[in-house]
Protein backbone atom coordinates (compact mmCIF):
# COMPACT_ATOMS: atom_id res chain seq x y z
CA UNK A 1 20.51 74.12 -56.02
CA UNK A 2 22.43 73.38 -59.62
CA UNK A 3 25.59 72.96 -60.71
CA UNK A 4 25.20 75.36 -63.99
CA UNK A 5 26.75 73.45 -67.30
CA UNK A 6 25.74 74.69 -70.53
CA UNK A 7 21.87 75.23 -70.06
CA UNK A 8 19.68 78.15 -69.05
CA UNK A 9 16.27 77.43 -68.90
CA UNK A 10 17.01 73.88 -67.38
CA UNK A 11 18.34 75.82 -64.29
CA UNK A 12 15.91 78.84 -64.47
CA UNK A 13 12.53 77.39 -64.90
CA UNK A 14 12.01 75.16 -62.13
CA UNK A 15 13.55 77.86 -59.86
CA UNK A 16 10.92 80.65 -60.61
CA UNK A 17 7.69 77.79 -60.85
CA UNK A 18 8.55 76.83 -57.85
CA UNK A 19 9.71 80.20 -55.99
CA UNK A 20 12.70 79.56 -54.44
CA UNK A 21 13.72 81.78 -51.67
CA UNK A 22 17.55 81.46 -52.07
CA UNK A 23 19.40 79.52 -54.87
CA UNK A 24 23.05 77.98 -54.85
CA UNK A 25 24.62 77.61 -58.75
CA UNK A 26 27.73 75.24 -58.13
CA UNK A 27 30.72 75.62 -60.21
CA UNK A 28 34.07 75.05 -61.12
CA UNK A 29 36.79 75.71 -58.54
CA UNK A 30 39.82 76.26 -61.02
CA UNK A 31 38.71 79.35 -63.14
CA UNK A 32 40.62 77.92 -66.16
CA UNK A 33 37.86 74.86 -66.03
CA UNK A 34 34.75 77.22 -65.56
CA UNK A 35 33.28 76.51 -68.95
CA UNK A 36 30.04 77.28 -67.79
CA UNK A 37 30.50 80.76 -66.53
CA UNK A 38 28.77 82.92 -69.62
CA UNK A 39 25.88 80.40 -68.69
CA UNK A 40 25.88 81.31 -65.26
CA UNK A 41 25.97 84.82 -66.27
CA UNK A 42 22.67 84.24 -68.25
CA UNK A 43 21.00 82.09 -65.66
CA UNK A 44 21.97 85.34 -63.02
CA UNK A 45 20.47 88.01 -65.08
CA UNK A 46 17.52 86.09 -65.23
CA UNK A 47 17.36 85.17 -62.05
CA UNK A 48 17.56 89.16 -61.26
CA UNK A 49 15.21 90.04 -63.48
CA UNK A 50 12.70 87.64 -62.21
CA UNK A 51 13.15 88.52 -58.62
CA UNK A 52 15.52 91.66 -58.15
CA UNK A 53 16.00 90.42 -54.29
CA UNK A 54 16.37 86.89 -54.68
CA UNK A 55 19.49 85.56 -52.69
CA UNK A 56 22.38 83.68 -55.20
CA UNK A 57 25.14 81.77 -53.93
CA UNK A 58 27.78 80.68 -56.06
CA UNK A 59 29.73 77.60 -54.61
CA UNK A 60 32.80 76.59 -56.20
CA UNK A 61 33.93 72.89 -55.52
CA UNK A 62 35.96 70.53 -57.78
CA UNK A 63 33.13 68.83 -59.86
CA UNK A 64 35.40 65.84 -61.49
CA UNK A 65 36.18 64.46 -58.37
CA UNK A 66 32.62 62.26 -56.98
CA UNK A 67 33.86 62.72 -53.04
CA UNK A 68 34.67 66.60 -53.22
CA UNK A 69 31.34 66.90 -55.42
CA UNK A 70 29.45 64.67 -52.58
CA UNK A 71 30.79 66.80 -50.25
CA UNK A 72 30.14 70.10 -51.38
CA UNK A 73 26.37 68.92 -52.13
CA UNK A 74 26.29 67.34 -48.58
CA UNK A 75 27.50 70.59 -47.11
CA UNK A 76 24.90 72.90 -48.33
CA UNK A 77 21.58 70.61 -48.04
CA UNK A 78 22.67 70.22 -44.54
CA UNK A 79 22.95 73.39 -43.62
CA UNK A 80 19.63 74.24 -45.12
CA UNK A 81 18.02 71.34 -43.91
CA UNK A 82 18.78 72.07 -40.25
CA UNK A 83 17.74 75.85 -40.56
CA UNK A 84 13.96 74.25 -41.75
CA UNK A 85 14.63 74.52 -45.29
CA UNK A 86 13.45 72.19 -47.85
CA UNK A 87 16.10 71.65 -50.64
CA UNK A 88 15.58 70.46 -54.07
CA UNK A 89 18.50 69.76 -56.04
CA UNK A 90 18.65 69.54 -60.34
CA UNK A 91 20.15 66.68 -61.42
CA UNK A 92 19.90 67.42 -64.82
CA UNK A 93 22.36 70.49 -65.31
CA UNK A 94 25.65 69.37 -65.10
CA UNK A 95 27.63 66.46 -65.83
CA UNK A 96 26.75 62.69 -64.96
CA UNK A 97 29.19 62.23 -62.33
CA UNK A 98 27.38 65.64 -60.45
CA UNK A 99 24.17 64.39 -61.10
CA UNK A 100 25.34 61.23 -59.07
CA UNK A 101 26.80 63.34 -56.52
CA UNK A 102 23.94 65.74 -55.82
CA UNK A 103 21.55 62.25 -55.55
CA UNK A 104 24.02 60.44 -52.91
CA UNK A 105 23.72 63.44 -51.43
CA UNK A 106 20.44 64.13 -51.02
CA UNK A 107 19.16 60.66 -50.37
CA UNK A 108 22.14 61.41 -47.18
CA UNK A 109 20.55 64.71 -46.22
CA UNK A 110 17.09 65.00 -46.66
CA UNK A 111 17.34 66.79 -50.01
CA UNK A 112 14.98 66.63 -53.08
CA UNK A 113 16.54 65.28 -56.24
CA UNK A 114 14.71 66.63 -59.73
CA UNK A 115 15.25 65.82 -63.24
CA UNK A 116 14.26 68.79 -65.91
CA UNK A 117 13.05 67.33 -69.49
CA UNK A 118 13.52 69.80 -72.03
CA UNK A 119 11.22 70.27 -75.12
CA UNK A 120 13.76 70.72 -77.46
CA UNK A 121 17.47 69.39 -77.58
CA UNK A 122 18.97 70.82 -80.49
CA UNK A 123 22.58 70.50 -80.69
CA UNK A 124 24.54 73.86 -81.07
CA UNK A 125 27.94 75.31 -80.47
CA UNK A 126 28.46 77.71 -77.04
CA UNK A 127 27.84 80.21 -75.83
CA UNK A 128 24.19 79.04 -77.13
CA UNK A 129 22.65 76.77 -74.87
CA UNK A 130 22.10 73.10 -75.73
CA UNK A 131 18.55 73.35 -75.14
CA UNK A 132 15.86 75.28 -74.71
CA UNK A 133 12.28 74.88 -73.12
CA UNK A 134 11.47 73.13 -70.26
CA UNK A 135 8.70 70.05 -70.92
CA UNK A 136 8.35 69.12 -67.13
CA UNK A 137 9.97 68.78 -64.19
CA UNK A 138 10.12 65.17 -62.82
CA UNK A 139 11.38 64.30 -58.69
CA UNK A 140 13.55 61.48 -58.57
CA UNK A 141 12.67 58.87 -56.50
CA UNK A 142 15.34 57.99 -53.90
CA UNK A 143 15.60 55.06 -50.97
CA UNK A 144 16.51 55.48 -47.54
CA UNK A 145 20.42 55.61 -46.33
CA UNK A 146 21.48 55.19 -43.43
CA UNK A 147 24.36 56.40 -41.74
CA UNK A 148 26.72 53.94 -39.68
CA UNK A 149 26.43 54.14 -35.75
CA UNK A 150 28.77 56.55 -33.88
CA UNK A 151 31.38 54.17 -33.25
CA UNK A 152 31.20 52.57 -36.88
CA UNK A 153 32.11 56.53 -38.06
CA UNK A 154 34.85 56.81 -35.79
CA UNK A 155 36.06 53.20 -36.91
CA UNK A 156 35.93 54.33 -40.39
CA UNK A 157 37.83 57.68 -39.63
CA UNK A 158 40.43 55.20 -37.58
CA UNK A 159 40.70 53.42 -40.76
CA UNK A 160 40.73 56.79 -43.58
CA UNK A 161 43.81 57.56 -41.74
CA UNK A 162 45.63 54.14 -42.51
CA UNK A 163 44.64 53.30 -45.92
CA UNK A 164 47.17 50.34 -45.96
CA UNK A 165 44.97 49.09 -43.34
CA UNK A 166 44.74 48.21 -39.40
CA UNK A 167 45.04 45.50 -37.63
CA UNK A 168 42.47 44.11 -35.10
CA UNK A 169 44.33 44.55 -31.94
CA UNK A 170 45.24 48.33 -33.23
CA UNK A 171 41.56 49.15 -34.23
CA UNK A 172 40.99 48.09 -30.57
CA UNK A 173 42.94 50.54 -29.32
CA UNK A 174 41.86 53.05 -31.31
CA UNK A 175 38.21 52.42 -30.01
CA UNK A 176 39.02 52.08 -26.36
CA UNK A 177 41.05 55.87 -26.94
CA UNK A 178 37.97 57.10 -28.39
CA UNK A 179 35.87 56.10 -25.47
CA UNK A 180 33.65 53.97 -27.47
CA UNK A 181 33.35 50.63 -25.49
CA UNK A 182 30.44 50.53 -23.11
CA UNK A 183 31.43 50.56 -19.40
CA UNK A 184 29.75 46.76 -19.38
CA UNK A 185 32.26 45.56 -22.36
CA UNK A 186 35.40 47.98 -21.16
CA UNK A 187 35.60 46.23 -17.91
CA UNK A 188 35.47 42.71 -19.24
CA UNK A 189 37.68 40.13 -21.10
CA UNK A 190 40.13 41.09 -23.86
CA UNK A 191 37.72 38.77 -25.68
CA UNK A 192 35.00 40.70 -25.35
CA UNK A 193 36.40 43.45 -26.58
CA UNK A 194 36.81 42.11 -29.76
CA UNK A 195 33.80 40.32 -30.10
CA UNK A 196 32.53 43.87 -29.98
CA UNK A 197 34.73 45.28 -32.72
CA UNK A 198 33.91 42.35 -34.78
CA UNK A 199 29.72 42.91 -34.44
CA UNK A 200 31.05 46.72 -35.70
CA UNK A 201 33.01 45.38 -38.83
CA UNK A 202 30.09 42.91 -39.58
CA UNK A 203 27.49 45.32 -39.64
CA UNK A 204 30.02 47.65 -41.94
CA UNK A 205 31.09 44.76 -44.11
CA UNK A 206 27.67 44.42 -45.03
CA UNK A 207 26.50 45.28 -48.20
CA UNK A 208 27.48 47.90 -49.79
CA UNK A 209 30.88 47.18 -48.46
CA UNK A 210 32.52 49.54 -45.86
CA UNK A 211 35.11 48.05 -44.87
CA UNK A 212 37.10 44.71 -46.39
CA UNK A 213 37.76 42.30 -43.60
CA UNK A 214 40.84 39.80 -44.26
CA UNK A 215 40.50 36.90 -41.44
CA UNK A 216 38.00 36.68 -38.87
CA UNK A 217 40.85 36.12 -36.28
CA UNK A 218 42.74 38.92 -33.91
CA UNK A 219 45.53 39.11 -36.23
CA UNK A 220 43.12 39.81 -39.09
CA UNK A 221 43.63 43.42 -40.50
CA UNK A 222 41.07 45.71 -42.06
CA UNK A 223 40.58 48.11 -44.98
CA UNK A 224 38.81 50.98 -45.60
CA UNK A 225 36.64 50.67 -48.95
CA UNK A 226 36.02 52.89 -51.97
CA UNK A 227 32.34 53.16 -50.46
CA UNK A 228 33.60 53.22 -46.66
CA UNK A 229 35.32 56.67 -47.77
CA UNK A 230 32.10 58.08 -49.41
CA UNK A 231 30.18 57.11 -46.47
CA UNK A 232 32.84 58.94 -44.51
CA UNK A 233 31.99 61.99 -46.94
CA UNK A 234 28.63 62.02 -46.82
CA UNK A 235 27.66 61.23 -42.79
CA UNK A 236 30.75 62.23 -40.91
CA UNK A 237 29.57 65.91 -40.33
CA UNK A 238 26.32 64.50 -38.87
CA UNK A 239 28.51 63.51 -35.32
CA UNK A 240 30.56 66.27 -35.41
CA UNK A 241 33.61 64.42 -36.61
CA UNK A 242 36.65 66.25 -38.21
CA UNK A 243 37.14 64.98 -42.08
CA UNK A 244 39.67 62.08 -41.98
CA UNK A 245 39.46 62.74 -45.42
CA UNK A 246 40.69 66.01 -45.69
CA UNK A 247 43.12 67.26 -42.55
CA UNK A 248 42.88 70.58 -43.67
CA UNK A 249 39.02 71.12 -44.42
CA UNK A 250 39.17 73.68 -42.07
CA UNK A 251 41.03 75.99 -44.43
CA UNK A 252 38.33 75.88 -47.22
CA UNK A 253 34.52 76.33 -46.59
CA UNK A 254 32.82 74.47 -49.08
CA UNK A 255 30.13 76.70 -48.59
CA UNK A 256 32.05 79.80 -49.58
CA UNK A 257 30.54 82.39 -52.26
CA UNK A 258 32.17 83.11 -55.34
């Protein structure tokens, strides 16, 4: 997978070394912002030519925004993932905030992060690209991340909905709706009910910061971070939890083809 910017080979070349069965070139949504697309062209026709049955997807997804971008990346290495696939993604094609997006989403997926070095990088106007020749091909290491529990998801959805925040007593509603108290906890005290939703908020208030706690007391309210909505971008498929994010994600398939 690459989202295609102004380079050829850097897309091309790692795709035929390695033999990739199917390929997905990630672009622009809006057509007025599809810079890239006599690029893509070029990186299609060579595609073609190397491989006259190789399978190429075109995605579309806003690129500028890191959440949509995480997202759309998220979408598609899941999907392959869970048919068996492996998925390597090239970091190195498109814009910096992409290349962040693709790696949050592999490291929440199971994908394969690369980095193309090029042998030359001669600056020139387009429709030429801005380099040529690949050097090597270099996997990027990634760590380990975890997705919140089940009922830390749903708290975060809870929370995506109410961005001006919840209180305690309403977040413990919202979990006893959702099910999400054991039978051992449901039946007991009111305060052991919220000791519960308090070991949930700890363990999300941990590094990197889910959620922003303000008092540790029942009429404390909490936020939704920055990070607590990525998180929300990158794991809530994973449960099968609609997007809190987007009410409407039904509507558009990230994983539509051009």
């Amino acid at each position: 997978m690459a989202p295609v910017g102004y380079y050829v080979d850097r897309v091309v070349e790692p795709i035929t070394r390695h033999e990739a069965d199917r390929i997905y070139l990630v672009r622009a949504r809006d057509d007025s912002e599809d810079r890239a697309a006599p690029f893509r062209e070029k990186v299609i026709k060579q595609l073609r030519a190397w491989r006259p049955s190789v399978e190429v997807r075109v995605v579309k997804t806003d690129l500028w925004t890191l959440e949509t971008a995480v997202e759309t990346f998220s979408a598609i290495i899941r999907s392959e993932v869970q048919a068996g696939n492996s998925v390597w993604v090239n970091l190195s094609t498109g814009s910096k905030l992409e290349a962040v997006a693709a790696a949050l989403a592999c490291m929440g997926n199971g994908g394969v992060p690369y980095y193309v070095r090029m042998r030359s990088y001669e600056r020139s106007e387009p429709p030429k690209p801005l380099a040529s020749g690949v050097a090597s091909i270099d996997t990027v290491p990634t760590f380990g991340l975890a997705a919140p529990s089940e009922a830390g998801l749903q708290l975060l959805s809870l929370l995506a909905e109410n961005l001006t925040g919840l209180s305690k007593k309403d977040l413990i509603r919202g979990i006893e709706e959702l099910g999400l108290f054991p039978p051992e906890i449901a039946n007991r005290t009111v305060q052991a009910r919220y000791a519960r939703l308090q070991a949930i908020l700890d363990r999300l208030a941990e590094p990197p910061g889910l959620v922003e706690l303000e008092g540790r007391r029942r009429a404390g309210r909490v936020r939704i971070t920055a990070r607590g909505r990525l998180a929300l971008r990158i794991f809530h498929p994973r449960l099968g939890l609609a997007d809190p994010l987007q009410p409407h994600a039904a509507a558009s398939d990230p994983l539509s083809r051009q």
